[in-house]
PDB file of N, CA and C in Angstrom:
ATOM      1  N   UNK A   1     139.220  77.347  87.696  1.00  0.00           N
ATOM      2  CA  UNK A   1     139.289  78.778  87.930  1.00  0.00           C
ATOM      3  C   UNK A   1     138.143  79.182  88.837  1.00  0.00           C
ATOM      4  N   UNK A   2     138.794  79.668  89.753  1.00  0.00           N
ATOM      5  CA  UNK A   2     137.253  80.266  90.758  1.00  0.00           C
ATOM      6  C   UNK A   2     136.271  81.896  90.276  1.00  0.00           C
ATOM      7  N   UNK A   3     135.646  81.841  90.039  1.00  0.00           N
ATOM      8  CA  UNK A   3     134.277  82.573  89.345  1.00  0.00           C
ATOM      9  C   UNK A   3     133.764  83.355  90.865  1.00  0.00           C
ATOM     10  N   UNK A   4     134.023  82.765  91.773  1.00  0.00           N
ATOM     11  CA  UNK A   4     132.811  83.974  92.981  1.00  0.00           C
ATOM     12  C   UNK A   4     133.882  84.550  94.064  1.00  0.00           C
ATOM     13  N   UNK A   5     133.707  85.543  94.426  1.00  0.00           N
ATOM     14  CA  UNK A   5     133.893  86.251  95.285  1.00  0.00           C
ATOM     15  C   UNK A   5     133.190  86.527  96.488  1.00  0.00           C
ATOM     16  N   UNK A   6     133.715  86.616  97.665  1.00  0.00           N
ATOM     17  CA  UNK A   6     132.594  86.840  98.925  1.00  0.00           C
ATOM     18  C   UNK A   6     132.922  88.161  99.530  1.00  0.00           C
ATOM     19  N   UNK A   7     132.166  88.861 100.114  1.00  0.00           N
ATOM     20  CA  UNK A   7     132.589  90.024 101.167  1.00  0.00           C
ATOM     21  C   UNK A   7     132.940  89.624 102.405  1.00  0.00           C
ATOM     22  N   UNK A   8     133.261  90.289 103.545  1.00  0.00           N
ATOM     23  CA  UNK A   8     133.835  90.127 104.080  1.00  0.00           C
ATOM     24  C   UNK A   8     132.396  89.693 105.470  1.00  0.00           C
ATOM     25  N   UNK A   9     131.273  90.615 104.476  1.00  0.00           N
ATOM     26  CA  UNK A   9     130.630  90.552 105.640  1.00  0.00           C
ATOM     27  C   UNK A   9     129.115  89.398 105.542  1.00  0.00           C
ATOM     28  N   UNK A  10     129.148  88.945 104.064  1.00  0.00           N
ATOM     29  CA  UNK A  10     128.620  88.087 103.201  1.00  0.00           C
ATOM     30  C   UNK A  10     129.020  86.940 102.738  1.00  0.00           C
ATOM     31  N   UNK A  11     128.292  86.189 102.863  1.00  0.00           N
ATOM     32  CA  UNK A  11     129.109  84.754 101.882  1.00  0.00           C
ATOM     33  C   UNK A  11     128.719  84.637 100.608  1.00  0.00           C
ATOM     34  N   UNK A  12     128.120  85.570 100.265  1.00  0.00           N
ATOM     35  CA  UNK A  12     127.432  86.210  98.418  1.00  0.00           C
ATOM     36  C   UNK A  12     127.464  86.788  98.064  1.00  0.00           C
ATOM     37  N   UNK A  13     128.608  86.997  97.172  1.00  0.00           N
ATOM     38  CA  UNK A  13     128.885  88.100  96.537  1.00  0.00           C
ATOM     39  C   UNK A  13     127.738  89.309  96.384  1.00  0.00           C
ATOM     40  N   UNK A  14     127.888  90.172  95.994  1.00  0.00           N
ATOM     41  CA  UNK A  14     126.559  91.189  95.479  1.00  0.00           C
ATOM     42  C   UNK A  14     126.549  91.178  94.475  1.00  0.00           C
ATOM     43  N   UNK A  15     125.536  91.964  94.024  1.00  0.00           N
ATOM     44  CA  UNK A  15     125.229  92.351  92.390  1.00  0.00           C
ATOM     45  C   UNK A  15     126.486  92.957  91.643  1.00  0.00           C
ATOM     46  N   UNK A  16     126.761  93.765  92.359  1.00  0.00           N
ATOM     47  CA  UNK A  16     128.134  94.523  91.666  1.00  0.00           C
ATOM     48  C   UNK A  16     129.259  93.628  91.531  1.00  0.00           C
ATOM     49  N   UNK A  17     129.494  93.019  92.761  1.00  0.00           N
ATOM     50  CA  UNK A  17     130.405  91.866  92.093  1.00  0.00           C
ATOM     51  C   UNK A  17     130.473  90.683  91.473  1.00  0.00           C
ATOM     52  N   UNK A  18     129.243  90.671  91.146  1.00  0.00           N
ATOM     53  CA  UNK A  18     128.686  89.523  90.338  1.00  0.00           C
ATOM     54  C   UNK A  18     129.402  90.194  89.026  1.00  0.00           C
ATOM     55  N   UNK A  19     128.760  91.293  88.793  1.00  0.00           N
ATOM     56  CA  UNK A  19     128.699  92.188  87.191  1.00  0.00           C
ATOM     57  C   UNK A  19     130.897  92.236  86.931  1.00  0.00           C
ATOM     58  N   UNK A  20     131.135  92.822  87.905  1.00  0.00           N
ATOM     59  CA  UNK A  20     132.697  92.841  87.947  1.00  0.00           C
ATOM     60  C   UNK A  20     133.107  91.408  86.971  1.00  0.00           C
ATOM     61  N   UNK A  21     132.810  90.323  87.925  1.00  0.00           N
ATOM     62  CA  UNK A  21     133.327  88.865  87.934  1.00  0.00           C
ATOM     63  C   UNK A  21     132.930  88.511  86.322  1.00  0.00           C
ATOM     64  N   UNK A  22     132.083  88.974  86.090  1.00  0.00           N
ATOM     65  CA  UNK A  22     131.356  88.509  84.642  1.00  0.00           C
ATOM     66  C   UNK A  22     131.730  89.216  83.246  1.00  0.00           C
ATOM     67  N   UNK A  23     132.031  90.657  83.757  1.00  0.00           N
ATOM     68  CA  UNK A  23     133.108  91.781  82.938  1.00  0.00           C
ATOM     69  C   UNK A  23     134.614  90.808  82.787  1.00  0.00           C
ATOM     70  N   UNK A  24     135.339  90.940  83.923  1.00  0.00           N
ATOM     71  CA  UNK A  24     136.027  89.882  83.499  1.00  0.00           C
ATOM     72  C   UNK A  24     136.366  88.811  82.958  1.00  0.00           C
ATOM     73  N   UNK A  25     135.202  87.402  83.027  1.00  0.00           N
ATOM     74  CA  UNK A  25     135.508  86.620  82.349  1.00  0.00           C
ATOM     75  C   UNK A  25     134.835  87.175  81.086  1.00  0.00           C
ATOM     76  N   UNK A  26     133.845  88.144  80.563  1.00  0.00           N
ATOM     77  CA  UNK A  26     133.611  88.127  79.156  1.00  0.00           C
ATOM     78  C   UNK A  26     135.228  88.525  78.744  1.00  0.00           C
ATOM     79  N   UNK A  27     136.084  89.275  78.993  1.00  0.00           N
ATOM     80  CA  UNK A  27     136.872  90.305  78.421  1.00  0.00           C
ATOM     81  C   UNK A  27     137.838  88.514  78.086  1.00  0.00           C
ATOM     82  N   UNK A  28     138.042  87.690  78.937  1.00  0.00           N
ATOM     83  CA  UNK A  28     138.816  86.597  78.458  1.00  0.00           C
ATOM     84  C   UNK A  28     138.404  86.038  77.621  1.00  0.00           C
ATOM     85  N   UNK A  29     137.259  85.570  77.286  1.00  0.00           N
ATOM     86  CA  UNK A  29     136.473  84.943  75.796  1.00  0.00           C
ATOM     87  C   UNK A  29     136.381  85.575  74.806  1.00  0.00           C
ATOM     88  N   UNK A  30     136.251  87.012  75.216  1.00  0.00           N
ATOM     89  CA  UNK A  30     136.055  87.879  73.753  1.00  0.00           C
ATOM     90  C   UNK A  30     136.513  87.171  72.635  1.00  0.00           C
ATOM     91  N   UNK A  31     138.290  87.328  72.689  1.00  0.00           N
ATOM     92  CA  UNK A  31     138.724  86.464  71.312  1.00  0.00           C
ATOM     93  C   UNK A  31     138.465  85.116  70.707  1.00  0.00           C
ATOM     94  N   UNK A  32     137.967  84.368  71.896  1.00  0.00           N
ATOM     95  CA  UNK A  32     137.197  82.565  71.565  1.00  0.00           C
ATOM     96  C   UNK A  32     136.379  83.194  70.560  1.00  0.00           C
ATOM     97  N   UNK A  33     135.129  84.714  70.446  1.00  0.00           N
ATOM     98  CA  UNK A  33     134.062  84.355  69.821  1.00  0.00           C
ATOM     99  C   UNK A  33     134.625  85.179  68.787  1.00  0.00           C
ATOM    100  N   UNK A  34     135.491  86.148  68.582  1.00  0.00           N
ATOM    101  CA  UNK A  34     136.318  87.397  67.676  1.00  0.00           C
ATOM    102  C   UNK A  34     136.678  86.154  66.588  1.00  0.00           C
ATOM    103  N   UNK A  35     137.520  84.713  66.720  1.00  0.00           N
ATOM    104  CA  UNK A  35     137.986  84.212  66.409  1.00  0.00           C
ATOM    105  C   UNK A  35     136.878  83.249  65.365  1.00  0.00           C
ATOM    106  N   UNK A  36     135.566  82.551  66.048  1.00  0.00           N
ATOM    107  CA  UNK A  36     134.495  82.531  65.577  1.00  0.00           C
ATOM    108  C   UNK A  36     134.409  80.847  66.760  1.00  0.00           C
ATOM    109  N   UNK A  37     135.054  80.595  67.334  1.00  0.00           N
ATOM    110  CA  UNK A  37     135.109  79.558  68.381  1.00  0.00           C
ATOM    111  C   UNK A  37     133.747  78.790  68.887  1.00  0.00           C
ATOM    112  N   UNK A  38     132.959  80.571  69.326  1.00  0.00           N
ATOM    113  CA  UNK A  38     131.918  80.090  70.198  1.00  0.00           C
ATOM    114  C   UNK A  38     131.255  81.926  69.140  1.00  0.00           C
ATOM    115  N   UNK A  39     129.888  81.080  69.031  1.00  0.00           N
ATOM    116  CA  UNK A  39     128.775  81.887  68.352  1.00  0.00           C
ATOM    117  C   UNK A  39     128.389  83.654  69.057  1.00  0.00           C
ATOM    118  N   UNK A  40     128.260  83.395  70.658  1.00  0.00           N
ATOM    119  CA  UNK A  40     127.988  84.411  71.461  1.00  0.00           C
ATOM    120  C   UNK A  40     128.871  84.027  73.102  1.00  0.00           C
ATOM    121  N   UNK A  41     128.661  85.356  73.389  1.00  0.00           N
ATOM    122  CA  UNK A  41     129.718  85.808  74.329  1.00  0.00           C
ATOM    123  C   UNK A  41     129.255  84.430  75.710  1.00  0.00           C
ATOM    124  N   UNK A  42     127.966  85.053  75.763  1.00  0.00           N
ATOM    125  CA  UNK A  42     127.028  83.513  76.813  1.00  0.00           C
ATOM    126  C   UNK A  42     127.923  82.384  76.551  1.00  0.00           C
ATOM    127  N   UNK A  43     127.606  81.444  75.530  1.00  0.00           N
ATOM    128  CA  UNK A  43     127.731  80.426  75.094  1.00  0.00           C
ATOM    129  C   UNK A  43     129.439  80.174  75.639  1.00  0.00           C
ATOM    130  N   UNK A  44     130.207  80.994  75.155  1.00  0.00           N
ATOM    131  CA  UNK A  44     131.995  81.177  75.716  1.00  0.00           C
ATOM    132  C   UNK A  44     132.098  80.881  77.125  1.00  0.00           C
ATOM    133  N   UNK A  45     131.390  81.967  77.629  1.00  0.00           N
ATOM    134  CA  UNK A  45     131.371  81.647  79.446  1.00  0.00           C
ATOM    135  C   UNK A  45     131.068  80.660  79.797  1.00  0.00           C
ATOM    136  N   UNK A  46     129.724  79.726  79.214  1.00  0.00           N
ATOM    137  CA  UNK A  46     129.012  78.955  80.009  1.00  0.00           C
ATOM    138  C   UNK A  46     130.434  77.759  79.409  1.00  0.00           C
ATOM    139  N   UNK A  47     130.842  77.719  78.549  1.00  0.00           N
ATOM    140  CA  UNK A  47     131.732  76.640  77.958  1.00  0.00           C
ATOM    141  C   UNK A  47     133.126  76.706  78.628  1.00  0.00           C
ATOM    142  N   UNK A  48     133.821  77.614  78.924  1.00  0.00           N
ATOM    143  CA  UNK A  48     135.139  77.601  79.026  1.00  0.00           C
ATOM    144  C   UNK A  48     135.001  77.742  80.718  1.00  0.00           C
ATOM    145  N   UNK A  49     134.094  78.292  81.650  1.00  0.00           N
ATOM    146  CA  UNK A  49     134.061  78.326  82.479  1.00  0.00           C
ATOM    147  C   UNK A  49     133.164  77.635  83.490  1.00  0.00           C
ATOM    148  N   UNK A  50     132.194  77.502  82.973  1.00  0.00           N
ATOM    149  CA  UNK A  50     131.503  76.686  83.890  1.00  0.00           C
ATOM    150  C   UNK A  50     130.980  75.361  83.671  1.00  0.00           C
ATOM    151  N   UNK A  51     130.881  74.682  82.262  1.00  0.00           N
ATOM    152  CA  UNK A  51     130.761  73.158  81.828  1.00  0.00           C
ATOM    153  C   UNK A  51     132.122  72.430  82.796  1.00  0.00           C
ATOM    154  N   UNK A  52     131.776  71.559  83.540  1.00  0.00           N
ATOM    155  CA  UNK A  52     132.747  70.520  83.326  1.00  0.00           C
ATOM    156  C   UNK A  52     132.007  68.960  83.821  1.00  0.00           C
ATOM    157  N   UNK A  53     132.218  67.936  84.355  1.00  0.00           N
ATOM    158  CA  UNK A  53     131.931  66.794  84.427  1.00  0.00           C
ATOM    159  C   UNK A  53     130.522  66.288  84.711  1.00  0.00           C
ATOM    160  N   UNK A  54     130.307  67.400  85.829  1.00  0.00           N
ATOM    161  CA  UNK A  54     129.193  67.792  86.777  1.00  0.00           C
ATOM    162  C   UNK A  54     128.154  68.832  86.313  1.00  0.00           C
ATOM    163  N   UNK A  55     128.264  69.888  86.020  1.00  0.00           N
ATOM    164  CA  UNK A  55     127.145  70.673  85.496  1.00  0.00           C
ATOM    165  C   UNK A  55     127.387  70.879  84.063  1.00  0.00           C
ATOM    166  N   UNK A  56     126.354  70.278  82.688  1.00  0.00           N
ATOM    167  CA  UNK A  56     126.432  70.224  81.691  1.00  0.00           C
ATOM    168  C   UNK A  56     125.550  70.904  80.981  1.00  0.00           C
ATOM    169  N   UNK A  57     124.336  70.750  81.753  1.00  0.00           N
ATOM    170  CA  UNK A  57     122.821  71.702  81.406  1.00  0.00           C
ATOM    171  C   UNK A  57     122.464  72.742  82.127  1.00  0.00           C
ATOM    172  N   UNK A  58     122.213  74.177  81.558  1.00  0.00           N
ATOM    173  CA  UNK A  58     122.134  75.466  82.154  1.00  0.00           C
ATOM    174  C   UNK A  58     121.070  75.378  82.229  1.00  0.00           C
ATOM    175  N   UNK A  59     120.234  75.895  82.962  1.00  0.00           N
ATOM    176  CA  UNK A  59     118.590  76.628  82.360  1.00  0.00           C
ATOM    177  C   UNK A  59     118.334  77.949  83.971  1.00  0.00           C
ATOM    178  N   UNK A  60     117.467  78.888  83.223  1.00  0.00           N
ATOM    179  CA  UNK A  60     117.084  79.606  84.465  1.00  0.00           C
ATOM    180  C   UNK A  60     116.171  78.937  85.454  1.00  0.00           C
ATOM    181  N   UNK A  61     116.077  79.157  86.908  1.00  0.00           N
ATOM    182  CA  UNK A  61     115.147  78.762  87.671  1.00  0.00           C
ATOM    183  C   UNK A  61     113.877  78.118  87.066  1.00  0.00           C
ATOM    184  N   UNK A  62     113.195  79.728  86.957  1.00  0.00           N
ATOM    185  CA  UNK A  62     111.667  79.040  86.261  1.00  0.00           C
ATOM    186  C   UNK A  62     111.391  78.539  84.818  1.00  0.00           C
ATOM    187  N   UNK A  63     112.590  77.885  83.859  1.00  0.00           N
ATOM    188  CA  UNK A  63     112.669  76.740  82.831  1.00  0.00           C
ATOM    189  C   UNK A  63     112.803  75.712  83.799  1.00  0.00           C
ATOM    190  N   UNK A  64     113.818  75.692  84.772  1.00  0.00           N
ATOM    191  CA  UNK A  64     113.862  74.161  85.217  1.00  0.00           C
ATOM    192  C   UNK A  64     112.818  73.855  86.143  1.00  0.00           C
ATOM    193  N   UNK A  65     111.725  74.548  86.621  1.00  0.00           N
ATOM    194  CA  UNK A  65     110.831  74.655  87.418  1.00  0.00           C
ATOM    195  C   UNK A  65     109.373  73.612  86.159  1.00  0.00           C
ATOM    196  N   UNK A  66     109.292  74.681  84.901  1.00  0.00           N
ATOM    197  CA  UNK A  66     108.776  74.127  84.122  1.00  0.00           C
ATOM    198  C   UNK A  66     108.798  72.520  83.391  1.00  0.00           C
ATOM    199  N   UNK A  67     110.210  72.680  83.806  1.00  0.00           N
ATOM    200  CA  UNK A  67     110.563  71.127  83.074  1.00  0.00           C
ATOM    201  C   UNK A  67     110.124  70.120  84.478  1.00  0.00           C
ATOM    202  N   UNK A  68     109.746  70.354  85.552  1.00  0.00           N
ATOM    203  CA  UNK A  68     109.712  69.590  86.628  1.00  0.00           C
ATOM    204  C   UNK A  68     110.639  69.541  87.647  1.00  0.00           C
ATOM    205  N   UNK A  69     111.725  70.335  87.295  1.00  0.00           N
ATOM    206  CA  UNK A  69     112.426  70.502  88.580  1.00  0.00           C
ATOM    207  C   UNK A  69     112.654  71.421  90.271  1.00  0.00           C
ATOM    208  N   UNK A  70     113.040  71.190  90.678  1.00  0.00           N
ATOM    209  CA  UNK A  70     113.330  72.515  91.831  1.00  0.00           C
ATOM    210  C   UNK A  70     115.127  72.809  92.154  1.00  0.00           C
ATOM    211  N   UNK A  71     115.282  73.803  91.542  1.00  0.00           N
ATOM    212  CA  UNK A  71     116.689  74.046  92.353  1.00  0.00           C
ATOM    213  C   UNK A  71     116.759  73.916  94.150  1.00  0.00           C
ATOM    214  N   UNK A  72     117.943  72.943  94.351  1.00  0.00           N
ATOM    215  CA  UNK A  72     117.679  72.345  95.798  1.00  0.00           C
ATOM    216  C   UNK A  72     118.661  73.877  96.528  1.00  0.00           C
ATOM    217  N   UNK A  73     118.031  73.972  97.890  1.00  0.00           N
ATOM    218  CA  UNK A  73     118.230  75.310  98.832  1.00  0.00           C
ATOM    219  C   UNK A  73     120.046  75.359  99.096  1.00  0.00           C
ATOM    220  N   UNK A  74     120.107  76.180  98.739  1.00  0.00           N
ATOM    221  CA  UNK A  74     121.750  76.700  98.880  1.00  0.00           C
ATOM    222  C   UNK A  74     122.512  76.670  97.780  1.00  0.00           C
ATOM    223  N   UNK A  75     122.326  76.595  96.465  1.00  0.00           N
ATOM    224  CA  UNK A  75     122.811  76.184  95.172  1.00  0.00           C
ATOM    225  C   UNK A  75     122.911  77.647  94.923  1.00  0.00           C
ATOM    226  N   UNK A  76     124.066  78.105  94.817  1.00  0.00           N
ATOM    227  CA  UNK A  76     124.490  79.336  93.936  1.00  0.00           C
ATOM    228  C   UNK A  76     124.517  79.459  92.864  1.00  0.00           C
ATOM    229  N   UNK A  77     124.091  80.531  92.277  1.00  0.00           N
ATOM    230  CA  UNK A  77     123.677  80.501  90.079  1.00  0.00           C
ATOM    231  C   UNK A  77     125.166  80.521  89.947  1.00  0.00           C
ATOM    232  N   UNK A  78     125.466  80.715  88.177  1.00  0.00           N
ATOM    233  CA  UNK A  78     125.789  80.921  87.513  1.00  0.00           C
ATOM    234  C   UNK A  78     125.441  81.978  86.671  1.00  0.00           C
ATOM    235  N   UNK A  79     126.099  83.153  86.825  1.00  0.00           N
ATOM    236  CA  UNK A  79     125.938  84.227  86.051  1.00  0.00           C
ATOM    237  C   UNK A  79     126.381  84.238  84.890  1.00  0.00           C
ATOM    238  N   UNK A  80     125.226  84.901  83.817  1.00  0.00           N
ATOM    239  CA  UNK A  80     126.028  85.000  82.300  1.00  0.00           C
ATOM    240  C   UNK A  80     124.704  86.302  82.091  1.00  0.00           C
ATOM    241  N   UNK A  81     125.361  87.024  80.541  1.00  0.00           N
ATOM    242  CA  UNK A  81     124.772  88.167  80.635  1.00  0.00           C
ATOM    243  C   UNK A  81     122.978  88.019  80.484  1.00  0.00           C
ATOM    244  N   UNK A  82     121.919  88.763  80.510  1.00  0.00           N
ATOM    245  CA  UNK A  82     120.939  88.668  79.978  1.00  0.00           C
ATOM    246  C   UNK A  82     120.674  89.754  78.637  1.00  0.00           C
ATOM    247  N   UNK A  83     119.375  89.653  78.627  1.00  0.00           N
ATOM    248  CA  UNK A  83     119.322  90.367  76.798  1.00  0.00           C
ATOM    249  C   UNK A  83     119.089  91.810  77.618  1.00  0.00           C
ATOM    250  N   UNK A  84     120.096  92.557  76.759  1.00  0.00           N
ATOM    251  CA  UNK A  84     119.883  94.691  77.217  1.00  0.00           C
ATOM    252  C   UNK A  84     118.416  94.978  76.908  1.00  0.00           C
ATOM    253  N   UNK A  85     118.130  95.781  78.297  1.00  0.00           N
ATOM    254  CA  UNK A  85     116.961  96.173  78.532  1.00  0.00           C
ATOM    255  C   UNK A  85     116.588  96.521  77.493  1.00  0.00           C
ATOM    256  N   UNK A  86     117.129  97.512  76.662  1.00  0.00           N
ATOM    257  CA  UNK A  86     116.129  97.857  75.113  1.00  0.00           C
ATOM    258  C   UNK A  86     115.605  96.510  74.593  1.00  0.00           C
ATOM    259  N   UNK A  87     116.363  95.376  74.184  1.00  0.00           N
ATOM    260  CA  UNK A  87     115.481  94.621  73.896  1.00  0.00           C
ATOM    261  C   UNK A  87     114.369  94.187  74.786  1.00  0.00           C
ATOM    262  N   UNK A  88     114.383  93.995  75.906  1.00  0.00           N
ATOM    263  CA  UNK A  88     113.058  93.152  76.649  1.00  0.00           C
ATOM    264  C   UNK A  88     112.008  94.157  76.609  1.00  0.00           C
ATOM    265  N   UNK A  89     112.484  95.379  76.656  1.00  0.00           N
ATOM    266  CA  UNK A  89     111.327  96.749  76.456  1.00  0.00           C
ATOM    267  C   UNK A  89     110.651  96.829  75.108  1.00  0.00           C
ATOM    268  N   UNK A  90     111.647  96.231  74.060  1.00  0.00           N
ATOM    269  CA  UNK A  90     111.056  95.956  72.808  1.00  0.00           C
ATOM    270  C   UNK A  90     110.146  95.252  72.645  1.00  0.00           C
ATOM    271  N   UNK A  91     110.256  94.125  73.285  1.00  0.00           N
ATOM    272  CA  UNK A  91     109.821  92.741  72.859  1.00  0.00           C
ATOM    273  C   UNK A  91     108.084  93.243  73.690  1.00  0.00           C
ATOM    274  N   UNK A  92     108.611  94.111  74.748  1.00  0.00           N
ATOM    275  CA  UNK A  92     106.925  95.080  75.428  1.00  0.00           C
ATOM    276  C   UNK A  92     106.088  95.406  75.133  1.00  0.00           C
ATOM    277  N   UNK A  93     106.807  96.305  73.554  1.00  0.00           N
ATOM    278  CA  UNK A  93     106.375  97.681  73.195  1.00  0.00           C
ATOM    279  C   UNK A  93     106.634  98.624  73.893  1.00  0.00           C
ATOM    280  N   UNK A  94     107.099  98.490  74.785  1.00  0.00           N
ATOM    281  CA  UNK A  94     107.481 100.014  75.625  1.00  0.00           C
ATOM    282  C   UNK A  94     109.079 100.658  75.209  1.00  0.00           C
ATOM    283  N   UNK A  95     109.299 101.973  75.692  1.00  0.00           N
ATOM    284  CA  UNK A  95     110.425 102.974  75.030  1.00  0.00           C
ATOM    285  C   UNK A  95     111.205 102.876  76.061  1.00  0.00           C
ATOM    286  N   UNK A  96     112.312 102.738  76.439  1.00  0.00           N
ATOM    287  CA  UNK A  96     113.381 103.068  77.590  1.00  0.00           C
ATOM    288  C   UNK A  96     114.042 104.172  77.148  1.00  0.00           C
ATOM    289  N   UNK A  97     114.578 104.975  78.089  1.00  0.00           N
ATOM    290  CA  UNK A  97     115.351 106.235  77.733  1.00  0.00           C
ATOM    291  C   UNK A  97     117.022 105.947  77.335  1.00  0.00           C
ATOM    292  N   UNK A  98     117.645 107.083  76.592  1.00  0.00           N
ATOM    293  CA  UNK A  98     118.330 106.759  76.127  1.00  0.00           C
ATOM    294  C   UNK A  98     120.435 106.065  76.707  1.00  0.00           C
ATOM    295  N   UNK A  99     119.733 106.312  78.389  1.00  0.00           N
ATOM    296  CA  UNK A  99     120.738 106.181  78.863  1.00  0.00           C
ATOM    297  C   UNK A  99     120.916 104.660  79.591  1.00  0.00           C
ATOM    298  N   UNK A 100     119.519 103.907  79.371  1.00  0.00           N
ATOM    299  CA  UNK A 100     119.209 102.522  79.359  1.00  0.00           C
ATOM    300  C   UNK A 100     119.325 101.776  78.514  1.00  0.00           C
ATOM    301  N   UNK A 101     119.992 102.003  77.428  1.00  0.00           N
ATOM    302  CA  UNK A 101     119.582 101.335  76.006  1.00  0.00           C
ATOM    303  C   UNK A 101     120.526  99.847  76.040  1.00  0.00           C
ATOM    304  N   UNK A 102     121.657 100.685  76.565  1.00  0.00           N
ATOM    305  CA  UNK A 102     122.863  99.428  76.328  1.00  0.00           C
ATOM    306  C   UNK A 102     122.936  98.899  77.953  1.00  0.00           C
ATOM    307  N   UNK A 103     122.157  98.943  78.379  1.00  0.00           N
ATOM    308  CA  UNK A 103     122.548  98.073  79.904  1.00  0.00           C
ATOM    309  C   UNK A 103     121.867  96.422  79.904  1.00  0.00           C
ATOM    310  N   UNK A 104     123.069  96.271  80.369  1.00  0.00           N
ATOM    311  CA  UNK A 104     122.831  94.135  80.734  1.00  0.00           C
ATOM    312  C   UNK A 104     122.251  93.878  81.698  1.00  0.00           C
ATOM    313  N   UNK A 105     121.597  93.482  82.008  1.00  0.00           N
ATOM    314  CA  UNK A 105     121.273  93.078  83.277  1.00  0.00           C
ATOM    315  C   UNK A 105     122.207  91.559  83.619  1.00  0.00           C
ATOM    316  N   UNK A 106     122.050  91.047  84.616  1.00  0.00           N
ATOM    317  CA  UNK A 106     122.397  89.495  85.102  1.00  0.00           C
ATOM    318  C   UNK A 106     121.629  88.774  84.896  1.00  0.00           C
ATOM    319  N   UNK A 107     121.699  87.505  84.174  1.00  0.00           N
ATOM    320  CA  UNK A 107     120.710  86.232  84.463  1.00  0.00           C
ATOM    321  C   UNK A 107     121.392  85.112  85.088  1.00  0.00           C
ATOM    322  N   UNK A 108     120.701  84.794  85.977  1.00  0.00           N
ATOM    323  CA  UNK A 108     121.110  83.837  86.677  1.00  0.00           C
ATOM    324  C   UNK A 108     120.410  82.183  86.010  1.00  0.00           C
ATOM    325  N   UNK A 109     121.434  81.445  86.314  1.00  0.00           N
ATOM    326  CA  UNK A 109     121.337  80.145  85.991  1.00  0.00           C
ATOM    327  C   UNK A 109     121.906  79.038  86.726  1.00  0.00           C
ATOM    328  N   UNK A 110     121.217  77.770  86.577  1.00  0.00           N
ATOM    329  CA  UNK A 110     121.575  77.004  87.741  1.00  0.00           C
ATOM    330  C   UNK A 110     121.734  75.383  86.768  1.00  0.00           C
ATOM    331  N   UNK A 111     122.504  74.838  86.858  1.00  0.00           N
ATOM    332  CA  UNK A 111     123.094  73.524  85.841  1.00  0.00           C
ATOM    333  C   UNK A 111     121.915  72.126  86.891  1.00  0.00           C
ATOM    334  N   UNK A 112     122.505  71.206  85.783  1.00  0.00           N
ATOM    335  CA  UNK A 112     121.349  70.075  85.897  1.00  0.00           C
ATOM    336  C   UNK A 112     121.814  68.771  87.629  1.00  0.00           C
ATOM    337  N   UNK A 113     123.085  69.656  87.983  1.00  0.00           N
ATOM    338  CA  UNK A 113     124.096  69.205  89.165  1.00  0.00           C
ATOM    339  C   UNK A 113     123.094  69.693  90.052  1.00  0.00           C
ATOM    340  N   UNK A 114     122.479  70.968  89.952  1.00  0.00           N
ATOM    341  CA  UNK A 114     121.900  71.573  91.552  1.00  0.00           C
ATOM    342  C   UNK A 114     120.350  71.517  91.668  1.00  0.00           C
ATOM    343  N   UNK A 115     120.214  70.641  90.906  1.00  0.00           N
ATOM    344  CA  UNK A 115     118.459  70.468  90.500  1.00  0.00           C
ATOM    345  C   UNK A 115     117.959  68.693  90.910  1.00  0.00           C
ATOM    346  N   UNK A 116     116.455  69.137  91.410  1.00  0.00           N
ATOM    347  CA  UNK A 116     115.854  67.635  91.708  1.00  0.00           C
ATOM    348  C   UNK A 116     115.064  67.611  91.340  1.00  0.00           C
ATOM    349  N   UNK A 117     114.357  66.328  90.920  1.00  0.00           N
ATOM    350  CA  UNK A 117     112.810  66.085  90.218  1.00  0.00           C
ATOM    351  C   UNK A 117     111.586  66.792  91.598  1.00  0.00           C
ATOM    352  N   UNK A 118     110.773  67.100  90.987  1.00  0.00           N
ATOM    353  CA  UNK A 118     109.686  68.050  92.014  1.00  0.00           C
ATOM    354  C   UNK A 118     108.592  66.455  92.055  1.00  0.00           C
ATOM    355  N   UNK A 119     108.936  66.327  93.522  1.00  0.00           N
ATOM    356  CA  UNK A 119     108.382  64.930  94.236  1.00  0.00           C
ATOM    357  C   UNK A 119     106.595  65.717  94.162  1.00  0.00           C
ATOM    358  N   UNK A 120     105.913  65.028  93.791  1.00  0.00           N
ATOM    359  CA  UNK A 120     104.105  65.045  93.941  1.00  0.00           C
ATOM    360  C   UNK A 120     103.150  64.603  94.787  1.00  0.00           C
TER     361      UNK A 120
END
C-alpha cells in the first residue's frame, strides 16, 4: 500500500499531507486496536503498514544517532502520531491553552533499512 503523496510542485509531501495520510491510515487500524490486536494506535501503523522484510526497527533520528547511527541523505521518515502537546507541556510543567490540549503533532521515524553505522 503506498503511504506518501507528492505535490505537484514537490517531491515531499507537506505537513498537511503528511497529517491527512496518517488520519487515514489511523481510521483503518482503529478496529485492529478496538478489537485489542495491537495495544496503541502507533504500534497498528508501524505493524500493518510499514514493517515488512526490510524495515523492522523504528527509532527517531536522534535515538538512532545515539545508538551510533546516521540516517543516510535522502531517506524519507515514516510518520506515526507523537504524544499531544498537553502532555509534552506536562512533562515541562508548563500550561497550554485550552484549544491546544488535544493536538498531535507528527513524529517522524526512520527504520534500521535507512540507517548506517557513524564511521570515526
Amino acid at each position: 500500500m503506498e503511504t506518501t503523496t507528492a505535490t505537484a510542485t514537490n517531491s515531499k509531501p507537506t505537513n498537511a499531507e503528511r497529517r491527512e495520510q496518517l488520519k487515514q491510515l489511523s481510521e483503518q487500524v482503529k478496529p485492529l486496536v478496538k478489537e485489542g490486536k495491537f495495544e496503541k494506535l502507533n504500534e497498528a501503523i508501524i505493524q500493518t503498514f510499514y514493517r515488512n522484510e526490510n524495515h523492522q526497527e523504528f527509532k527517531t533520528f536522534w535515538q538512532w544517532v545515539g545508538d551510533g547511527f546516521r540516517v543516510r541523505k535522502g531517506e524519507n521518515a515514516f510518520c506515526v502520531w507523537a504524544k499531544p502537546l498537553s502532555e509534552q507541556y506536562k512533562l515541562k510543567g508548563e500550561l497550554l491553552g485550552d484549544d491546544q490540549k488535544d493536538f498531535y503533532p507528527l513524529c517522524y521515524l526512520f527504520s534500521n533499512a535507512q540507517v548506517e553505522p557513524i564511521k570515526k
